[in-house]
Protein backbone atom coordinates (compact mmCIF):
# COMPACT_ATOMS: atom_id res chain seq x y z
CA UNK A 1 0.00 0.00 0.00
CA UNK A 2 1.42 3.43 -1.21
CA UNK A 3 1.08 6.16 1.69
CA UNK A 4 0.34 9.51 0.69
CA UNK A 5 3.09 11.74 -0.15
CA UNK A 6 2.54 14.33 2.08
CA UNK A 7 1.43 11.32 5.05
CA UNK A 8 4.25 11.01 8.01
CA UNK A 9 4.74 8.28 9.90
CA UNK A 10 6.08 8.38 13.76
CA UNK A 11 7.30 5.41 15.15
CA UNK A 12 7.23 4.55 18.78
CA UNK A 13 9.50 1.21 19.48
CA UNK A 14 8.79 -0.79 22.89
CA UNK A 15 12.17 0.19 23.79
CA UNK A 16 11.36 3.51 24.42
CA UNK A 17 8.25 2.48 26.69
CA UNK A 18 9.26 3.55 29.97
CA UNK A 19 11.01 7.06 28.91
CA UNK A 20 8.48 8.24 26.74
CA UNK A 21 5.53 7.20 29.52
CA UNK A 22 7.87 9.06 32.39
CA UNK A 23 7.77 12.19 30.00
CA UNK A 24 4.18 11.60 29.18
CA UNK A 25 2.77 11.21 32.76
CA UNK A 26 4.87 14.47 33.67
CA UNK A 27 3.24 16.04 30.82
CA UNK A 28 -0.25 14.86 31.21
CA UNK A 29 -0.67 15.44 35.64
CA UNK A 30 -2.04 12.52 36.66
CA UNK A 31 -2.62 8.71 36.75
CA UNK A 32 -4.50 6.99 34.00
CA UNK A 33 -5.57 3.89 32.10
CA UNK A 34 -5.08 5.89 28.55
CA UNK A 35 -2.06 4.15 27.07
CA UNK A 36 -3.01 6.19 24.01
CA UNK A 37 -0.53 8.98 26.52
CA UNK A 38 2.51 7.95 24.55
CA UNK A 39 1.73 8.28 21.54
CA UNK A 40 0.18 11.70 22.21
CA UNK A 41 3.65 12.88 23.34
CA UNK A 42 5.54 10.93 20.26
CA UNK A 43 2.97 13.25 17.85
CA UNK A 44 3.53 16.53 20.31
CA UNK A 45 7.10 16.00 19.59
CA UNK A 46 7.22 15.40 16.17
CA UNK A 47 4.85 18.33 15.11
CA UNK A 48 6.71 20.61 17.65
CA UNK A 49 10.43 19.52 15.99
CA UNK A 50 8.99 20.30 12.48
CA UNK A 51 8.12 23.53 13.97
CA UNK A 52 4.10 23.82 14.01
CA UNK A 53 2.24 25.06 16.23
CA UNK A 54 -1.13 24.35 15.66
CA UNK A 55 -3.31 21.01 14.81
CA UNK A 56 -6.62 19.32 14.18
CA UNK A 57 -7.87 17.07 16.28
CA UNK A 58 -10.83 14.85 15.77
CA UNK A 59 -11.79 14.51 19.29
CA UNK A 60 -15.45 14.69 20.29
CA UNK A 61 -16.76 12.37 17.67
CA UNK A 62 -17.05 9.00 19.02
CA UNK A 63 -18.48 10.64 21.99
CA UNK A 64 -20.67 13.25 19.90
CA UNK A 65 -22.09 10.32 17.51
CA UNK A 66 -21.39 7.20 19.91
CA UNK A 67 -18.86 5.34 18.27
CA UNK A 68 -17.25 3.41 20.67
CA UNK A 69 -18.35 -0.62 21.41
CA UNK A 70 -20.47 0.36 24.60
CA UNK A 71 -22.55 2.77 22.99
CA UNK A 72 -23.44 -0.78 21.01
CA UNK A 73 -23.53 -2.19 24.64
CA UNK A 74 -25.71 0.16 25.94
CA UNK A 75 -28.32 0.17 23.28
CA UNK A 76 -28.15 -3.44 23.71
CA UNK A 77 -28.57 -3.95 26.74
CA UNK A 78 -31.68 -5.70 28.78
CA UNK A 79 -31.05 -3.85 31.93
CA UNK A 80 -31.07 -0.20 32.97
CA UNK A 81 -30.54 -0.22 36.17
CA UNK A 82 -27.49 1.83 37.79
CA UNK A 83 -25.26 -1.38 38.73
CA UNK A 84 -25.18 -2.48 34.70
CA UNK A 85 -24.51 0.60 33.30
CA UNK A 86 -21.97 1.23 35.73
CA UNK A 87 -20.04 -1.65 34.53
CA UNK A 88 -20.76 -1.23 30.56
CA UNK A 89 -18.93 1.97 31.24
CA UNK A 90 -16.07 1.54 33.42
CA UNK A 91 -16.29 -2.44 33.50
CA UNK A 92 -14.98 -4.67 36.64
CA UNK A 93 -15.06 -1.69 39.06
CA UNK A 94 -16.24 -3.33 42.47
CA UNK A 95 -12.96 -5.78 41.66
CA UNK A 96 -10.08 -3.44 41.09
CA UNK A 97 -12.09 -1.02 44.03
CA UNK A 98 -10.70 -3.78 46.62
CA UNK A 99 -7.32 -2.78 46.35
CA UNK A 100 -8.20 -0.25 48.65
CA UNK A 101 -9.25 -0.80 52.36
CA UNK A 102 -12.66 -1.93 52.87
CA UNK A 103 -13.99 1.24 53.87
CA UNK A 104 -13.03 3.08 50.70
CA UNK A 105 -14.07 0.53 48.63
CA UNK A 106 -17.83 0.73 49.75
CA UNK A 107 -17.42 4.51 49.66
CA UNK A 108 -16.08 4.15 46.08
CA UNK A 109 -18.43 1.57 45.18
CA UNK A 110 -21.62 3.90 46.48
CA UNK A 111 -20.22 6.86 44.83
CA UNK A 112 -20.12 5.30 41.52
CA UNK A 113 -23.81 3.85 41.99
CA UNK A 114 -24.94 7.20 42.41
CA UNK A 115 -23.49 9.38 40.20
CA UNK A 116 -24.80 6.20 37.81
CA UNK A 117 -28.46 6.89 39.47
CA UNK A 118 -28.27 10.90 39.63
CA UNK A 119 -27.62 10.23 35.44
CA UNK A 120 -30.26 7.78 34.76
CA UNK A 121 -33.00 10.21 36.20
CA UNK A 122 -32.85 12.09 33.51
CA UNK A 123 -33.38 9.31 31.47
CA UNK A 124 -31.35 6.51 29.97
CA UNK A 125 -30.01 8.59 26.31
CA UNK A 126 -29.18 11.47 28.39
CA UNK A 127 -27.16 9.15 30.92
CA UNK A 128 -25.01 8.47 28.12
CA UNK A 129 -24.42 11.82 26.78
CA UNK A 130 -23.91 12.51 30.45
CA UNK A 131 -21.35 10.15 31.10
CA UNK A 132 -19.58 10.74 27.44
CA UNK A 133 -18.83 14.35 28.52
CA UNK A 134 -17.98 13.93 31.80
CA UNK A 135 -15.98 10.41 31.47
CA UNK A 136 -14.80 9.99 28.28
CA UNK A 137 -13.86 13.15 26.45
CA UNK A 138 -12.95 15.50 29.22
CA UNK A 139 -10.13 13.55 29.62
CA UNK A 140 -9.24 12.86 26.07
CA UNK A 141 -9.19 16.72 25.88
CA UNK A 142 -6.95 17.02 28.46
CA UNK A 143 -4.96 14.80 26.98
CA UNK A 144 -4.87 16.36 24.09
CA UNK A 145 -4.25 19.50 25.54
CA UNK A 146 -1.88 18.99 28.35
CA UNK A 147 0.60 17.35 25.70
CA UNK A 148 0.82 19.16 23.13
CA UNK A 149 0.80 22.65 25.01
CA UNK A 150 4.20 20.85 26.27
CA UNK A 151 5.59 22.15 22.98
CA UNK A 152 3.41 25.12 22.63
CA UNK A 153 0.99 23.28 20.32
CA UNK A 154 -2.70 24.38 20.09
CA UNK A 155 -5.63 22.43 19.32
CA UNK A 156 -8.15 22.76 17.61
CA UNK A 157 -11.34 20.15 17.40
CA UNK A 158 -14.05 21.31 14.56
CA UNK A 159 -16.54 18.16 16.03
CA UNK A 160 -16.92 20.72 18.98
CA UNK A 161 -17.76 23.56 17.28
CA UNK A 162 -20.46 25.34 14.85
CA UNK A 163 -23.43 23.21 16.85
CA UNK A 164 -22.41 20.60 15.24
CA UNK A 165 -22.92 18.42 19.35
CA UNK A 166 -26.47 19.83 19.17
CA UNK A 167 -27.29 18.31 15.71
CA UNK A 168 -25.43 15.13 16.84
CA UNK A 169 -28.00 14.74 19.71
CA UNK A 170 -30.76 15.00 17.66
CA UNK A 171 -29.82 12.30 15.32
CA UNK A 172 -29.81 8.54 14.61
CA UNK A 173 -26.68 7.61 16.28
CA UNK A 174 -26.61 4.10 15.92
CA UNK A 175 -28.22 1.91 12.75
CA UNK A 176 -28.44 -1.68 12.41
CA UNK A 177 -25.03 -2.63 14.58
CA UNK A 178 -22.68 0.39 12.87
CA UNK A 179 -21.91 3.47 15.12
CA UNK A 180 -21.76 6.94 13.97
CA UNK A 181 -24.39 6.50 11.72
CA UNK A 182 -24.52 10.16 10.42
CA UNK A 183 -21.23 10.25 9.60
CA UNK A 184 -20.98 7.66 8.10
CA UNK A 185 -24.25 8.30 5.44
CA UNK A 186 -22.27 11.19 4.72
CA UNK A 187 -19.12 9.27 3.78
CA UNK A 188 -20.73 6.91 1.82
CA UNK A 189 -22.21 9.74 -0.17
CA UNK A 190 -18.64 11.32 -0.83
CA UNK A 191 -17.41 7.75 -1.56
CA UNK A 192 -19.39 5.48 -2.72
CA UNK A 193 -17.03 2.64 -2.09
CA UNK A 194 -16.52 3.17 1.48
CA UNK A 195 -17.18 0.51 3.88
CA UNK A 196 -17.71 0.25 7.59
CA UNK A 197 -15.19 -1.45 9.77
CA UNK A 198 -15.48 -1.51 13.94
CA UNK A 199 -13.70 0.86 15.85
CA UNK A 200 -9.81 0.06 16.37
CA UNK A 201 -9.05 1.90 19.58
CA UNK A 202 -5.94 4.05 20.06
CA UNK A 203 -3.99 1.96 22.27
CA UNK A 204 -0.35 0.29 22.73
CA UNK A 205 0.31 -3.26 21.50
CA UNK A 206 0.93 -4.60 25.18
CA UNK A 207 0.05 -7.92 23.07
CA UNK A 208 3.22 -7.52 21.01
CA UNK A 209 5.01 -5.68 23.57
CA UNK A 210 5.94 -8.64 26.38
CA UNK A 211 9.14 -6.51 27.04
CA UNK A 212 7.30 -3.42 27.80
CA UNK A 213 5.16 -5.25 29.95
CA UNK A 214 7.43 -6.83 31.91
CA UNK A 215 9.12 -3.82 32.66
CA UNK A 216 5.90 -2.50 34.36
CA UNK A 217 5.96 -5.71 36.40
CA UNK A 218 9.28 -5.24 37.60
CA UNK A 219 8.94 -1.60 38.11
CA UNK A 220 5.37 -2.01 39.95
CA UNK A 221 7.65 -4.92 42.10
CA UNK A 222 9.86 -2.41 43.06
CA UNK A 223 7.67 0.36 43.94
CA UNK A 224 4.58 -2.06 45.40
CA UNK A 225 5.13 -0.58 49.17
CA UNK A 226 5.12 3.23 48.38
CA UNK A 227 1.69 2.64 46.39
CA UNK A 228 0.32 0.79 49.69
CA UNK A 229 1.23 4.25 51.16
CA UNK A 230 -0.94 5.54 49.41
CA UNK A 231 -4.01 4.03 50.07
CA UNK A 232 -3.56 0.51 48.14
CA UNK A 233 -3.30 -1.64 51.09
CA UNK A 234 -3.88 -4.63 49.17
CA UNK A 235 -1.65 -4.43 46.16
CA UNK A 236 0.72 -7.49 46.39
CA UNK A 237 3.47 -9.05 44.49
CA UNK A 238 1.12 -11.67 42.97
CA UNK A 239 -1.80 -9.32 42.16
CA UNK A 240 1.29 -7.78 39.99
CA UNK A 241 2.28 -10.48 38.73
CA UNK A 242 -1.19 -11.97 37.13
CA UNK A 243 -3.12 -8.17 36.64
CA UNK A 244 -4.20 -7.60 33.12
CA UNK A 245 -2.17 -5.10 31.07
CA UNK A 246 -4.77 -2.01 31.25
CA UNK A 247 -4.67 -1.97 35.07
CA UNK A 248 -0.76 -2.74 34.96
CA UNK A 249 -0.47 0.67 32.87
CA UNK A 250 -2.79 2.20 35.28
CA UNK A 251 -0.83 1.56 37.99
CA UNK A 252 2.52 2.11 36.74
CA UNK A 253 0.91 5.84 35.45
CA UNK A 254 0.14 6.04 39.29
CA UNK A 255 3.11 5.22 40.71
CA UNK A 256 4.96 7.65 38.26
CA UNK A 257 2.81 10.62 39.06
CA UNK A 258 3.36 9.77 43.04
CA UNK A 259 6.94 10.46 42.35
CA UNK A 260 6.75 13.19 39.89
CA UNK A 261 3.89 14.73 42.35
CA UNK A 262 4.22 13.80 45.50
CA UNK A 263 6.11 16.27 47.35
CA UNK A 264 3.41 18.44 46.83
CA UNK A 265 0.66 16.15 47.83
């Protein structure tokens, strides 16, 4: 396959995990589960070293026309009670909740059940939209923002603007199993041999990255006590040792921000 000519690719090798994710947690403020971090600061980087200083960003439109594999979920779903949409969204939560005392995992646990109920009042479409802005793409902005303002970079995001949210809302979102309907239609119109695929999240390879995530093991070995300090009294060298790679990025993003951070905790 021929890329475009004016197309650039940046790579980002499993070698460089640990550097570029030190850099990128700096950069970004705080713990997450987004390993989508890196490669924000690999394409900060590479548009700041050609010397722009200003980009388009297509965030907002998964979340503005529900293209993500819960919004497929959620439509499907038999149940609308608080407890199952909790979980469509942010998926095992009671489970990874226990590696905190007991206490703070009911509190957690509650808190999440009603901020799930305070939603659902105002009905179940809303809920989502509710949960999309508050959840999803506030943080994707930050990320988006914090980065590449690390090289002076500004954003801009043309789903957010000109009302185009408010005619979102008031469409067909989702049609026979495809998300994003709308746009879609409109893509097919402008090419007429365009076909739908699922979404392919923006996420690291940990499946063809064993290095990289053994590296997280052996760093998360290494720094298991300090994290107990800090409220995970039940982290242990085995939970570290058989945790799935999502919450093994999470917590190496949170042990990384307790040392970049933590003197002025």
């Amino acid at each position: 396959m021929r890329l475009q000519p004016n197309l650039h690719r940046i790579s980002l090798e499993q070698t460089a995990f640990m550097p570029v994710l030190r850099k990128a947690v700096k950069n970004f403020g705080a713990a997450t589960r987004m390993s989508s971090l890196l490669m924000y600061q690999q394409i900060a980087d590479a548009v700041g070293d050609a010397g722009y200083h200003c980009v388009l960003l297509g965030e907002g439109a998964d979340e503005l026309f529900w293209g993500y594999p819960r919004h497929l979920d959620l439509q499907q779903s038999k149940r609308h009670d608080a407890g199952s949409f909790a979980r469509i969204w942010f998926g095992d939560y009671q489970n990874k909740a226990k590696l905190f005392s007991s206490e703070i995992t009911s509190e957690l646990n509650d808190q999440i059940e009603e901020i799930s109920n305070s939603a659902l009042k105002e009905g179940y479409e809303a809920a989502i939209d509710h949960f999309d802005l508050h959840y999803s793409l506030e943080p994707l902005l930050r990320r988006a923002d914090h980065l590449l303002m690390s090289r002076t970079i500004e954003a801009r995001t043309p789903y957010l603007h000109a009302g185009l949210g408010m005619l979102a809302s008031r469409s067909t979102r989702l049609a026979d199993g495809i998300t994003k309907a709308p746009l879609c239609n409109l893509l097919k119109k402008r090419l007429p041999n365009w076909q739908w695929k699922p979404k392919q999240h923006f996420r690291l390879p940990f499946a063809y990255w064993p290095k990289a995530v053994q590296e997280m093991r052996h760093y998360l070995q290494e720094h298991c006590e300090s994290l107990r300090n800090i409220g995970l009294v039940n982290l242990t060298p085995a939970y570290i040792e058989t945790v799935d790679n999502t919450q093994l990025f999470t917590l190496t993003t949170l042990s990384l921000w307790q040392q970049e951070y933590e003197v002025n905790l």
